[in-house]
Structures are given as C-alpha cells and as structure tokens.
N, C-alpha and C. Protein backbone atom coordinates (compact mmCIF):
# COMPACT_ATOMS: atom_id res chain seq x y z
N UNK A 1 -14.86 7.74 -7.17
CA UNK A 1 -14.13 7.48 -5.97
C UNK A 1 -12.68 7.18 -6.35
N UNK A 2 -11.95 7.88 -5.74
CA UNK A 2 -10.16 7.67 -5.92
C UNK A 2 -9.85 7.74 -4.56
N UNK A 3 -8.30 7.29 -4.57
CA UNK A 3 -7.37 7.00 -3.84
C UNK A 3 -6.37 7.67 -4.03
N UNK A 4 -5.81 9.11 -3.59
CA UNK A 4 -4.61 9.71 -3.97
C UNK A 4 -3.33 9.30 -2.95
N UNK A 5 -2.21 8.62 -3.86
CA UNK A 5 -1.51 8.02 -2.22
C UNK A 5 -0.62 9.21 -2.25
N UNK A 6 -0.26 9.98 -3.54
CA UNK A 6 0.95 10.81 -3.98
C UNK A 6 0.35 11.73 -4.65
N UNK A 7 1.01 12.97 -4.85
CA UNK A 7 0.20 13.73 -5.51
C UNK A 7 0.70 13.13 -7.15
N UNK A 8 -0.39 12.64 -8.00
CA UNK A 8 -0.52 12.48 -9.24
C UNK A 8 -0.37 10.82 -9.52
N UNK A 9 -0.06 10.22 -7.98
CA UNK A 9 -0.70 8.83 -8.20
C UNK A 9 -1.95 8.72 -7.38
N UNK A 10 -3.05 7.92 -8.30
CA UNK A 10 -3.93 7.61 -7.61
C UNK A 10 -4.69 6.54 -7.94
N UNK A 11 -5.63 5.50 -7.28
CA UNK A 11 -6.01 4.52 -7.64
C UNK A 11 -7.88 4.55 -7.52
N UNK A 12 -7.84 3.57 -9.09
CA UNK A 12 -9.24 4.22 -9.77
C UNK A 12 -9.48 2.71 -9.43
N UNK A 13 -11.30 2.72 -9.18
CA UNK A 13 -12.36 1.56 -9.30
C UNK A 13 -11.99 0.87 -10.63
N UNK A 14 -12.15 -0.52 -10.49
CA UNK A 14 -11.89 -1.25 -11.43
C UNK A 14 -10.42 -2.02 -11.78
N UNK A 15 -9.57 -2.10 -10.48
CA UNK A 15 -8.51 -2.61 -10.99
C UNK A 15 -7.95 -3.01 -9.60
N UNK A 16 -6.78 -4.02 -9.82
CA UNK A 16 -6.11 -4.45 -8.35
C UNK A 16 -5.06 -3.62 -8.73
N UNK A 17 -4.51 -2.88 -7.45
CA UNK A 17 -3.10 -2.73 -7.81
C UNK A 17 -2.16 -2.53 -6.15
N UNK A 18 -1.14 -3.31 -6.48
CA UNK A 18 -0.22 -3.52 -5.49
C UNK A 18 0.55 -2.18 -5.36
N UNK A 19 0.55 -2.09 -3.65
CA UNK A 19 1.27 -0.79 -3.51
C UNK A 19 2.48 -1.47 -2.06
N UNK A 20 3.43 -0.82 -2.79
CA UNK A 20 4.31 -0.90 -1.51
C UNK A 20 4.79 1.05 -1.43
N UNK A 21 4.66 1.44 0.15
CA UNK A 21 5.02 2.29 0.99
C UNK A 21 4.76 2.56 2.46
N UNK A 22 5.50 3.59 2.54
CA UNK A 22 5.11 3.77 4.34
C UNK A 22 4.24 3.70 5.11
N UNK A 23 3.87 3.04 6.20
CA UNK A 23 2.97 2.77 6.77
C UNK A 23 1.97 4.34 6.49
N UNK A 24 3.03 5.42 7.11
CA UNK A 24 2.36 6.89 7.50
C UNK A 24 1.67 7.45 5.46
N UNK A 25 2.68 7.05 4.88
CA UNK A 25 1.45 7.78 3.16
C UNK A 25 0.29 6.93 3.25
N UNK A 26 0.08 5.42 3.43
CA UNK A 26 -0.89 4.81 3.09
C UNK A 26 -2.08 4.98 4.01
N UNK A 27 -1.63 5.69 5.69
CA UNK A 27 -2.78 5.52 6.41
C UNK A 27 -3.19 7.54 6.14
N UNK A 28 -2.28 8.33 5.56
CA UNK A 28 -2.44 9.78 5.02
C UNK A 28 -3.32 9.26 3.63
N UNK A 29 -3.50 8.72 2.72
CA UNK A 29 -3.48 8.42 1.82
C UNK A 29 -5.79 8.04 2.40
N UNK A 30 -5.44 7.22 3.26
CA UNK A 30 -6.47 5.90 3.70
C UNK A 30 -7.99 7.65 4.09
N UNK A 31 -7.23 8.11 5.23
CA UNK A 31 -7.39 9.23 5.97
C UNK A 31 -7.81 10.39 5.70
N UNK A 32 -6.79 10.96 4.56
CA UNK A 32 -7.74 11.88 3.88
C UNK A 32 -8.62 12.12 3.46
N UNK A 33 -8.86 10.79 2.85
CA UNK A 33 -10.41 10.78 1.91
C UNK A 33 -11.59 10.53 2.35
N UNK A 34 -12.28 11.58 2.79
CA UNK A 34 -13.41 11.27 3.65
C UNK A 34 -14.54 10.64 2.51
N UNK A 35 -14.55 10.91 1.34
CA UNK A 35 -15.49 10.29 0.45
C UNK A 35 -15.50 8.82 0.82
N UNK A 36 -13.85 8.60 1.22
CA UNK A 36 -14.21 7.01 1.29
C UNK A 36 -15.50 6.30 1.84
N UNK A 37 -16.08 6.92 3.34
CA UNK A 37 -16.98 6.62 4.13
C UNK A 37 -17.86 6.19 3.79
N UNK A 38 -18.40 6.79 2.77
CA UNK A 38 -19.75 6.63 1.52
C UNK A 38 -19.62 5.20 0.77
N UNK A 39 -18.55 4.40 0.91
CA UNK A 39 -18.60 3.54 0.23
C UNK A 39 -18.54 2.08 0.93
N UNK A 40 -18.80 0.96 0.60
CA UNK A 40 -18.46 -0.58 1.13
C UNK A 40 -16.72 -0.58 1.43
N UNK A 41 -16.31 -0.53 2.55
CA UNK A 41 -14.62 -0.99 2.57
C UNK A 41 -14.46 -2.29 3.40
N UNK A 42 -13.77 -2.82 2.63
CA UNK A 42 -13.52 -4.11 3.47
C UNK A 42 -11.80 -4.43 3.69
N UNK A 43 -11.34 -4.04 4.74
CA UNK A 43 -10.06 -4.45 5.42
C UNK A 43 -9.51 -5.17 5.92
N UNK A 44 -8.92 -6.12 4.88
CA UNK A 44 -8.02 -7.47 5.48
C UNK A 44 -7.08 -7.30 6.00
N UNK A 45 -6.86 -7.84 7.17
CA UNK A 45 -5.39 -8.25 7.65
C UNK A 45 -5.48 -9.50 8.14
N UNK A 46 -4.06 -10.04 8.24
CA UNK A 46 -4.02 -11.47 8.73
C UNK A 46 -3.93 -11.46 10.55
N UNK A 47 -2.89 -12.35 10.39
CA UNK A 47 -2.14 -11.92 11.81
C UNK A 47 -2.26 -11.10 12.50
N UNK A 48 -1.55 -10.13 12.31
CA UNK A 48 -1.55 -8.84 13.12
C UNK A 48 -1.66 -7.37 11.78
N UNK A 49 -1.83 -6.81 12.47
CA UNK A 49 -2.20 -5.51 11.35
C UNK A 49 -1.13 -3.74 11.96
N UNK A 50 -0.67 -3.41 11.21
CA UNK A 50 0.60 -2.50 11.22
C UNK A 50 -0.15 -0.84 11.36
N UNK A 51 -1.68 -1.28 10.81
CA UNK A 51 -2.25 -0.01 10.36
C UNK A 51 -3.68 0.71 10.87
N UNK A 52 -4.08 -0.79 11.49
CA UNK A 52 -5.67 -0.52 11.44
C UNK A 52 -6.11 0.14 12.49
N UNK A 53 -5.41 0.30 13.61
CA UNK A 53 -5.59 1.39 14.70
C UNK A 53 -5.36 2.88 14.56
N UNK A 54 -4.62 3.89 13.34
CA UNK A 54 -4.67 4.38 12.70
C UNK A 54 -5.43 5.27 11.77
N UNK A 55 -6.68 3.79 11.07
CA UNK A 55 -7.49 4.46 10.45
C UNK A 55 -8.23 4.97 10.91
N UNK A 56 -9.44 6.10 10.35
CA UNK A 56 -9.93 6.78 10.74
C UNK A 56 -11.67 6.17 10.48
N UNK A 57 -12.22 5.48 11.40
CA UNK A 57 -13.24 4.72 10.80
C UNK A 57 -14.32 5.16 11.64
N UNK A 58 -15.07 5.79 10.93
CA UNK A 58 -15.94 5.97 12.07
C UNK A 58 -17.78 5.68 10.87
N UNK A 59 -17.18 5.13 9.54
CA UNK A 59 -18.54 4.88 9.03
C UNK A 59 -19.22 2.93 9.46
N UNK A 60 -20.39 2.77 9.01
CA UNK A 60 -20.84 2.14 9.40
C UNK A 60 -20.14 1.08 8.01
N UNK A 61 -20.13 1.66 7.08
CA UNK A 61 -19.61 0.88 5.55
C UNK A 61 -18.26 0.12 5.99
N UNK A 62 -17.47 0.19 6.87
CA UNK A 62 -16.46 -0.47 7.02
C UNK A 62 -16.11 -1.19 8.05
N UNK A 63 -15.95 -2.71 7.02
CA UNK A 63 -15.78 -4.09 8.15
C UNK A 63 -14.44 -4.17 8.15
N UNK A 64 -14.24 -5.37 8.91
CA UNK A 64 -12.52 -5.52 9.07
C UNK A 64 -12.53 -7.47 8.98
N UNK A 65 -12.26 -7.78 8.24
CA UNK A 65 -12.24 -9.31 8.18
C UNK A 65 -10.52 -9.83 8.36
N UNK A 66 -10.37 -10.78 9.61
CA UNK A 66 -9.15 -11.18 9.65
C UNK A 66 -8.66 -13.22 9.11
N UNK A 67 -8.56 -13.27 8.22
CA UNK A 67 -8.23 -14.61 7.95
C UNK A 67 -6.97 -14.76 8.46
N UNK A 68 -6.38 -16.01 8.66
CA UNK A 68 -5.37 -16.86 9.57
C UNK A 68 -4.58 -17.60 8.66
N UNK A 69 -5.57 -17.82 7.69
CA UNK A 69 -4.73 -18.98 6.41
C UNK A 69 -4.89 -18.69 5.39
N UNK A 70 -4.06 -19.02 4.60
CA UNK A 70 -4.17 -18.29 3.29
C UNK A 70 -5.16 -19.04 2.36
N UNK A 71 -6.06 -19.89 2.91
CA UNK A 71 -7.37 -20.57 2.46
C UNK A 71 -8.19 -19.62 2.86
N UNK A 72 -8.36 -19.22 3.82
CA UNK A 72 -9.75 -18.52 4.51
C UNK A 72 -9.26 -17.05 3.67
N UNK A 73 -8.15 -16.74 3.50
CA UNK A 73 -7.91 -15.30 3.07
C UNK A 73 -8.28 -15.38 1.20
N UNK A 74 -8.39 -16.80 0.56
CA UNK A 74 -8.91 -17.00 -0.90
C UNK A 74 -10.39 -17.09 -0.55
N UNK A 75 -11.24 -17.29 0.42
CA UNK A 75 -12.59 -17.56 0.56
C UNK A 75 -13.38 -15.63 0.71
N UNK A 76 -11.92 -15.13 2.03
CA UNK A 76 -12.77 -13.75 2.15
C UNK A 76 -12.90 -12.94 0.94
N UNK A 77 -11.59 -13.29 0.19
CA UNK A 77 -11.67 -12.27 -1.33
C UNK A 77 -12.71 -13.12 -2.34
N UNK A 78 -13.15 -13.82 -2.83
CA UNK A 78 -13.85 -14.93 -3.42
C UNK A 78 -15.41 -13.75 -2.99
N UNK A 79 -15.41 -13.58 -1.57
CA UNK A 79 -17.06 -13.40 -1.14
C UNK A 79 -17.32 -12.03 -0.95
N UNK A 80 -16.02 -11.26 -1.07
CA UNK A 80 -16.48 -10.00 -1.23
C UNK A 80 -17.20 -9.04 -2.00
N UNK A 81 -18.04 -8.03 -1.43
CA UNK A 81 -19.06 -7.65 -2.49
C UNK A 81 -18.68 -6.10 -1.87
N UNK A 82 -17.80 -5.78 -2.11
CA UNK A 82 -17.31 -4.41 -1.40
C UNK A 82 -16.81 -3.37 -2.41
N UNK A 83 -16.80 -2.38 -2.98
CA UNK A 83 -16.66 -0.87 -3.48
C UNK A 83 -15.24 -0.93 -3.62
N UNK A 84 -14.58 -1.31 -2.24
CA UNK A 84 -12.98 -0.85 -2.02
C UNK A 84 -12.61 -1.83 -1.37
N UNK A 85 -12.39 -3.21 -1.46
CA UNK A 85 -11.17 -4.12 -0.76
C UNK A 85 -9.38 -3.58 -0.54
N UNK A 86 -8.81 -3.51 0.65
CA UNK A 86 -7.89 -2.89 0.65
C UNK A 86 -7.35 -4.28 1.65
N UNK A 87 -6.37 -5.00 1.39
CA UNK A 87 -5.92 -6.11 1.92
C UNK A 87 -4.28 -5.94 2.70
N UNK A 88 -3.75 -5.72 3.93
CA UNK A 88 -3.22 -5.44 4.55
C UNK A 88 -1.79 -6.89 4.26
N UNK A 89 -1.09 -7.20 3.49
CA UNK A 89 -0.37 -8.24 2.97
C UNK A 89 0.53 -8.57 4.42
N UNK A 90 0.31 -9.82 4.47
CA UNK A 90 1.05 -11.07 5.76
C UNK A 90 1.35 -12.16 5.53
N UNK A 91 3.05 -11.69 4.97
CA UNK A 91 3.13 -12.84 5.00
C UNK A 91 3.19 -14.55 5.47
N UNK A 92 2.84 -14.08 6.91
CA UNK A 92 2.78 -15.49 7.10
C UNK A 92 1.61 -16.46 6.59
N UNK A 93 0.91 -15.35 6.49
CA UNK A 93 -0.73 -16.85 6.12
C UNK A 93 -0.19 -17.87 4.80
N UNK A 94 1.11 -17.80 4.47
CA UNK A 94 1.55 -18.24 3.09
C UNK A 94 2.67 -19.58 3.66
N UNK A 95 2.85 -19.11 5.08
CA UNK A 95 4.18 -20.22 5.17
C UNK A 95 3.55 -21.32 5.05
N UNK A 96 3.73 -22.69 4.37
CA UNK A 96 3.64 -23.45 4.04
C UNK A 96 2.34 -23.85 3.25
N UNK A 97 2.35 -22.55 2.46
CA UNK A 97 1.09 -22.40 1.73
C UNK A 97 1.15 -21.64 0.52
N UNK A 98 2.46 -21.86 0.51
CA UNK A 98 2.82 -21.19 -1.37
C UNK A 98 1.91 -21.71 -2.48
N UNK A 99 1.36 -22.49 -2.61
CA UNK A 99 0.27 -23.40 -3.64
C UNK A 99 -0.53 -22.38 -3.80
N UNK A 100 -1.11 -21.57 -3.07
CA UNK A 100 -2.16 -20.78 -2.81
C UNK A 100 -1.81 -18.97 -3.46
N UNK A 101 -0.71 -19.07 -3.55
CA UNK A 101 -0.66 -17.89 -4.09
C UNK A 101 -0.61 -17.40 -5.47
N UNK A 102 -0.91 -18.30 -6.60
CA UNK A 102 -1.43 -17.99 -7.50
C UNK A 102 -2.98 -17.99 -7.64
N UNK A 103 -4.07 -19.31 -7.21
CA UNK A 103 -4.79 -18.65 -6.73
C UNK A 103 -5.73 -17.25 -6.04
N UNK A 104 -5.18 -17.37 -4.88
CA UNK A 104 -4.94 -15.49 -4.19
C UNK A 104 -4.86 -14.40 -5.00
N UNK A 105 -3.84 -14.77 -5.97
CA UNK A 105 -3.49 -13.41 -7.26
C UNK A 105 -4.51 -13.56 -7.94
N UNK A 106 -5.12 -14.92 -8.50
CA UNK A 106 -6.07 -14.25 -9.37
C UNK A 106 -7.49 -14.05 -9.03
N UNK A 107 -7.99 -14.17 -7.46
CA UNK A 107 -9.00 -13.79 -6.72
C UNK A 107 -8.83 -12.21 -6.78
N UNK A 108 -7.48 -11.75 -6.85
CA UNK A 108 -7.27 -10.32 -6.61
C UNK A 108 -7.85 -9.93 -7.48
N UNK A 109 -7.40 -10.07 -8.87
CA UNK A 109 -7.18 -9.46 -10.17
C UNK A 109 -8.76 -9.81 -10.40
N UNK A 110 -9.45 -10.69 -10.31
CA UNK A 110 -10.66 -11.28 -10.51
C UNK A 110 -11.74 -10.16 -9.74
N UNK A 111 -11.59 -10.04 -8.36
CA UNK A 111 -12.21 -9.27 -7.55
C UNK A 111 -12.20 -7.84 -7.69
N UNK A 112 -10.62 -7.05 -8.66
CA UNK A 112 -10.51 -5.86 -9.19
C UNK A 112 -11.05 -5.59 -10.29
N UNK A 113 -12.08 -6.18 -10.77
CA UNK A 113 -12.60 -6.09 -12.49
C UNK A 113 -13.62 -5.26 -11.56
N UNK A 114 -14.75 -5.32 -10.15
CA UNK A 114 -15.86 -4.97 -9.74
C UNK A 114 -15.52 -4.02 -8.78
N UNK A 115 -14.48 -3.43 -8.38
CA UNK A 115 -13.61 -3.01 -6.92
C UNK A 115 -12.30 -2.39 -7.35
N UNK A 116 -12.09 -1.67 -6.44
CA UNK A 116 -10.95 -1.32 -6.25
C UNK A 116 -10.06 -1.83 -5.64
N UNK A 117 -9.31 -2.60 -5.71
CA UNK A 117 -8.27 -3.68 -5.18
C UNK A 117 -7.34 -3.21 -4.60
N UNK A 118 -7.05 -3.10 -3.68
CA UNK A 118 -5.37 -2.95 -3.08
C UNK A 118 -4.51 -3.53 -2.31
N UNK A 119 -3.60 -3.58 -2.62
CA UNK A 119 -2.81 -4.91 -1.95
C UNK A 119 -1.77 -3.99 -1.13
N UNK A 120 -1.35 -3.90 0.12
CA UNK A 120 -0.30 -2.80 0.62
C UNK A 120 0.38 -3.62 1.32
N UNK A 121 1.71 -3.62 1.45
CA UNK A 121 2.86 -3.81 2.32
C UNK A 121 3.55 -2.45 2.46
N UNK A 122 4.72 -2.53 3.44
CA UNK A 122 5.62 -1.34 3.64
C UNK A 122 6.70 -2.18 2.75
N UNK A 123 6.94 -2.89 3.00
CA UNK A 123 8.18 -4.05 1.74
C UNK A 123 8.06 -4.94 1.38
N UNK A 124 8.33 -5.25 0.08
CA UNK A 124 8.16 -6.28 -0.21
C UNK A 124 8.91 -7.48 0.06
N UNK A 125 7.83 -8.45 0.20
CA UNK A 125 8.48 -9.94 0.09
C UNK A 125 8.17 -10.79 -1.11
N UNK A 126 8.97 -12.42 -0.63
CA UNK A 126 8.53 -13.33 -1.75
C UNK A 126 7.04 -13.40 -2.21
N UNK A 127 6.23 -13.54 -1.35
CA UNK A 127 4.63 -13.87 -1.22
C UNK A 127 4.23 -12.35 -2.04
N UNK A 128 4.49 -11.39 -1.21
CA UNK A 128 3.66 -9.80 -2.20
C UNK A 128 4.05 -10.03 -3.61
N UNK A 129 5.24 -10.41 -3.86
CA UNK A 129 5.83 -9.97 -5.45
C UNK A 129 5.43 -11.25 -6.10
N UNK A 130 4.56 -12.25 -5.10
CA UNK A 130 4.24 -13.34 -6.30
C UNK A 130 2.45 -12.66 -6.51
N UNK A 131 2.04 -11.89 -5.49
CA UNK A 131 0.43 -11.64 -5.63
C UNK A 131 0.51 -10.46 -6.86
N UNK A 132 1.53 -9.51 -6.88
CA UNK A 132 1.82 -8.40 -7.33
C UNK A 132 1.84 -8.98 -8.73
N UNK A 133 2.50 -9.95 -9.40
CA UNK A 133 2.39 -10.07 -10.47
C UNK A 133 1.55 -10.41 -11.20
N UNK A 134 0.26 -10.64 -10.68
CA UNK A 134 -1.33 -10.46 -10.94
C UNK A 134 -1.99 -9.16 -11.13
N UNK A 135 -1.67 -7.65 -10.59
CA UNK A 135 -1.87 -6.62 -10.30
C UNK A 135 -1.96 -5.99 -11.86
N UNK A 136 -2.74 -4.99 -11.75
CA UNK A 136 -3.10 -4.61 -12.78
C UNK A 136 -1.56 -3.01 -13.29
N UNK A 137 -1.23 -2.85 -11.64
CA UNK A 137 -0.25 -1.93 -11.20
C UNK A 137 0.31 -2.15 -10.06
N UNK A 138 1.77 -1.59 -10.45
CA UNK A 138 2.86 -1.97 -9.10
C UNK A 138 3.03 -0.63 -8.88
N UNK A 139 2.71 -0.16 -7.37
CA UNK A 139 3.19 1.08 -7.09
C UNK A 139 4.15 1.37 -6.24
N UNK A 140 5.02 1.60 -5.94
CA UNK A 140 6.05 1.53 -4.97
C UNK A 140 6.46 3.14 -4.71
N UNK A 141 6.00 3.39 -3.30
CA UNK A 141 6.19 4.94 -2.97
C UNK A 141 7.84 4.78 -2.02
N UNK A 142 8.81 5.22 -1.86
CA UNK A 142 9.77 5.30 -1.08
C UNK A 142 9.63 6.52 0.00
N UNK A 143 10.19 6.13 1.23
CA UNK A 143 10.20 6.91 2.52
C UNK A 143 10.92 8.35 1.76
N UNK A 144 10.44 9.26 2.74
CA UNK A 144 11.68 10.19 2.35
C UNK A 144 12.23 10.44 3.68
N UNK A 145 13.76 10.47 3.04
CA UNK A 145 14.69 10.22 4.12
C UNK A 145 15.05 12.01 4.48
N UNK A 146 15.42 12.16 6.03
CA UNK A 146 15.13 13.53 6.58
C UNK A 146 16.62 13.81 6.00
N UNK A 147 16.90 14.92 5.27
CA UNK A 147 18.69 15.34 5.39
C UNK A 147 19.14 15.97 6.23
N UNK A 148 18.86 15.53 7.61
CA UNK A 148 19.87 15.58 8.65
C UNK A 148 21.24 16.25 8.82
N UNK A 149 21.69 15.18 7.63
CA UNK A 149 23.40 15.41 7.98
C UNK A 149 23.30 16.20 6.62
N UNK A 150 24.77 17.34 6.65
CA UNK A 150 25.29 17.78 5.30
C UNK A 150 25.76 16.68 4.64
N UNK A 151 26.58 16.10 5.04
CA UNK A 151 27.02 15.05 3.98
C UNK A 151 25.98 14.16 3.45
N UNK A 152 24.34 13.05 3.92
CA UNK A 152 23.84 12.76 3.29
C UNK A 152 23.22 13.54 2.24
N UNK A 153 22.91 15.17 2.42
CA UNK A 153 22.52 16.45 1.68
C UNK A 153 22.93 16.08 0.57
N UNK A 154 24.55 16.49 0.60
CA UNK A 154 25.27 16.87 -0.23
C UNK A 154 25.46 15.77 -1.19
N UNK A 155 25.61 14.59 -0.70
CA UNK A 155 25.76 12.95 -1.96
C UNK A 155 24.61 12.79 -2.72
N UNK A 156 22.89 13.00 -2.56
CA UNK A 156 21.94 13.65 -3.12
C UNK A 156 21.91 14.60 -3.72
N UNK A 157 21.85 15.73 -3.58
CA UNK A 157 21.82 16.63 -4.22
C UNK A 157 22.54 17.40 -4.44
N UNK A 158 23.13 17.35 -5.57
CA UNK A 158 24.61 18.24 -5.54
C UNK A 158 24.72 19.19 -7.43
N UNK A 159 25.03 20.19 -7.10
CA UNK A 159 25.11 21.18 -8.57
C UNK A 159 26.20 21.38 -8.78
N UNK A 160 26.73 22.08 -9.64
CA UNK A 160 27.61 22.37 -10.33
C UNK A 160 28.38 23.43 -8.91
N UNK A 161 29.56 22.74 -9.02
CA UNK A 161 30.27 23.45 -8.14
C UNK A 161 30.55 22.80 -6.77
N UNK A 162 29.95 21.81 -6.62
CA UNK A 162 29.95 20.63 -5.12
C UNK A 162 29.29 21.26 -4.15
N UNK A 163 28.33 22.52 -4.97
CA UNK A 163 27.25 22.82 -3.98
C UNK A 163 25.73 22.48 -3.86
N UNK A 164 25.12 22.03 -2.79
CA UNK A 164 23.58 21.74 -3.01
C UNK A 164 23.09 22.92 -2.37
N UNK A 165 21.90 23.21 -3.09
CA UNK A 165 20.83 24.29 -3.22
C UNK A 165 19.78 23.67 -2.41
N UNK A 166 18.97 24.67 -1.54
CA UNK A 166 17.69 24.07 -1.28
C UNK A 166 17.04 25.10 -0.70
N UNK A 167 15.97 25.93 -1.37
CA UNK A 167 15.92 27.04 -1.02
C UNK A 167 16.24 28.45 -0.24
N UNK A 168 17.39 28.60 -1.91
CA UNK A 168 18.09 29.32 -1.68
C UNK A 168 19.46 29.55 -1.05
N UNK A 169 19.51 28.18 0.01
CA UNK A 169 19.98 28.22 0.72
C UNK A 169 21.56 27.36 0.53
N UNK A 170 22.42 27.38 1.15
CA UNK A 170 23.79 26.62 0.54
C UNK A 170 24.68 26.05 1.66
N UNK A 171 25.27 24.97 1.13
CA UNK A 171 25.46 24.17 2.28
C UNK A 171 27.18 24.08 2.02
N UNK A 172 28.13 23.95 3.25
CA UNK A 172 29.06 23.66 2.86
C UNK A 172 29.97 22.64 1.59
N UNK A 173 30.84 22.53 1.50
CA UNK A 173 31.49 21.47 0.44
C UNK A 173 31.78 20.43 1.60
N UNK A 174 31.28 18.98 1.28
CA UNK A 174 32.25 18.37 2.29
C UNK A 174 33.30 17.50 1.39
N UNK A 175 34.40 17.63 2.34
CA UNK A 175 35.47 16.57 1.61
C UNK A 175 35.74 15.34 1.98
C-alpha cells in the first residue's frame, strides 16, 4: 500500500511523515487510490477540517475521529490500531498547550513504526514544524502557480536570449 502525492514521491507503511501542500494534491493524492479502501484509515481533524468533505469515502474501513485538545488528540493517536492514520494538523488544539507537542511528535513517530503516518497541513506553522521534527520525512509539495501574465512567464522561465520557451511556443521580451 502507497501513497503517491507527486509523481515519484510517495509514502510507504512504516513511517510518519509530515507533508505540507495543497489542499487539491493531497485530496488527488487521498482520491486516487482506490486500494486505499481495503485498508483501516483513520482521519483526524480537530476543529474544523479543510478536506474531509472532499474525500472520497465510501468504504466501511474508514473512521473519522475529531479531538478538541491536544490531550484527547495524544490519547486518539496512543489508541490507534489503523493501517493508515492520516491526521489533518490544527493548530489550535495546541493554544495553550505547547507542553504537549513533543509528546504528540513522539506518539506520531511511535505510531509510524506499525502505520503509515501522515501529518498534512497546506502551511506550515509553529505547532506542525515542532510535530514535523519527529517525522521520519518532511515533504513539502508547492502550488503551481498559473502563468497568466507574460511577465510572471518570463521572470521564471527565461533562456538565452530573454526568451521563454514552452512548447514550442515564444513569448514576447518584456522590458
């Protein structure tokens, strides 16, 4: 069982690893993989969740557990007995609960020796990059930005001659 979020990244059983990217790769990513179905998934979110209306859930293998505090969110990872934990990162369950996040990290890292661990934000914060440094891997996918304009085109990608190429095709010089 894998996780392809990119073509040639992908995430293997047996390890936590923190991913920051776009809401749309991680729920393409979540979505594609119908193998997933076949397996135990367990989907944390805190608060509110950015993604979970999205997924595509239609197996019986997948619960959705929401903790409130970042106590109850060290108890749900602690009791999980799941294939694929995929934990939806909020930061608030942390405000005034920073103590807890080393802990948390090493429930992660602890819980990724039996599982596939994943920790996802779209950006990072203080709280992700303190869980992240428990992670067995930091993955960080970036948006891709539409080139719209010639001039963002052209400050990207530019060849010899102050021209950008893009199949085949050629774009003015801007000055």
């Amino acid at each position: 069982m894998l996780i392809e979020l990119s073509k040639g990244i992908t995430l293997h059983p047996g390890s936590f690893t923190a991913v920051l990217a776009p809401e749309k790769k991680i729920l393409a990513a979540l979505n594609s993989n119908t193998d997933l179905q076949r397996f135990l998934f367990l989907y944390i979110c805190g608060n509110y969740s950015r993604i979970l209306t999205g997924i595509s859930r239609t197996s019986a293998n997948f619960e959705v557990r929401r903790p409130f505090t970042a106590d109850q969110l060290l108890t749900v990872i602690t009791e999980a007995a799941h294939t694929i934990v995929f934990i939806e990162h909020d930061p608030t369950l942390f405000d005034g609960a920073g103590r807890l996040l080393d802990p948390v990290g090493s429930a992660l890292r602890q819980a990724g020796r039996e599982a596939l661990v994943i920790l996802w934000a779209p950006a990072s914060d203080r709280s992700f990059a303190a869980l992240a440094r428990q992670a067995d891997r930091v993955i960080e996918i970036i948006a891709e930005e539409p080139a719209h304009s010639a001039q963002n085109f052209h400050s990207r990608h530019t060849c010899r001659g102050g021209r950008a190429a893009m199949g085949g095709q050629k774009t003015l010089e801007v000055s």
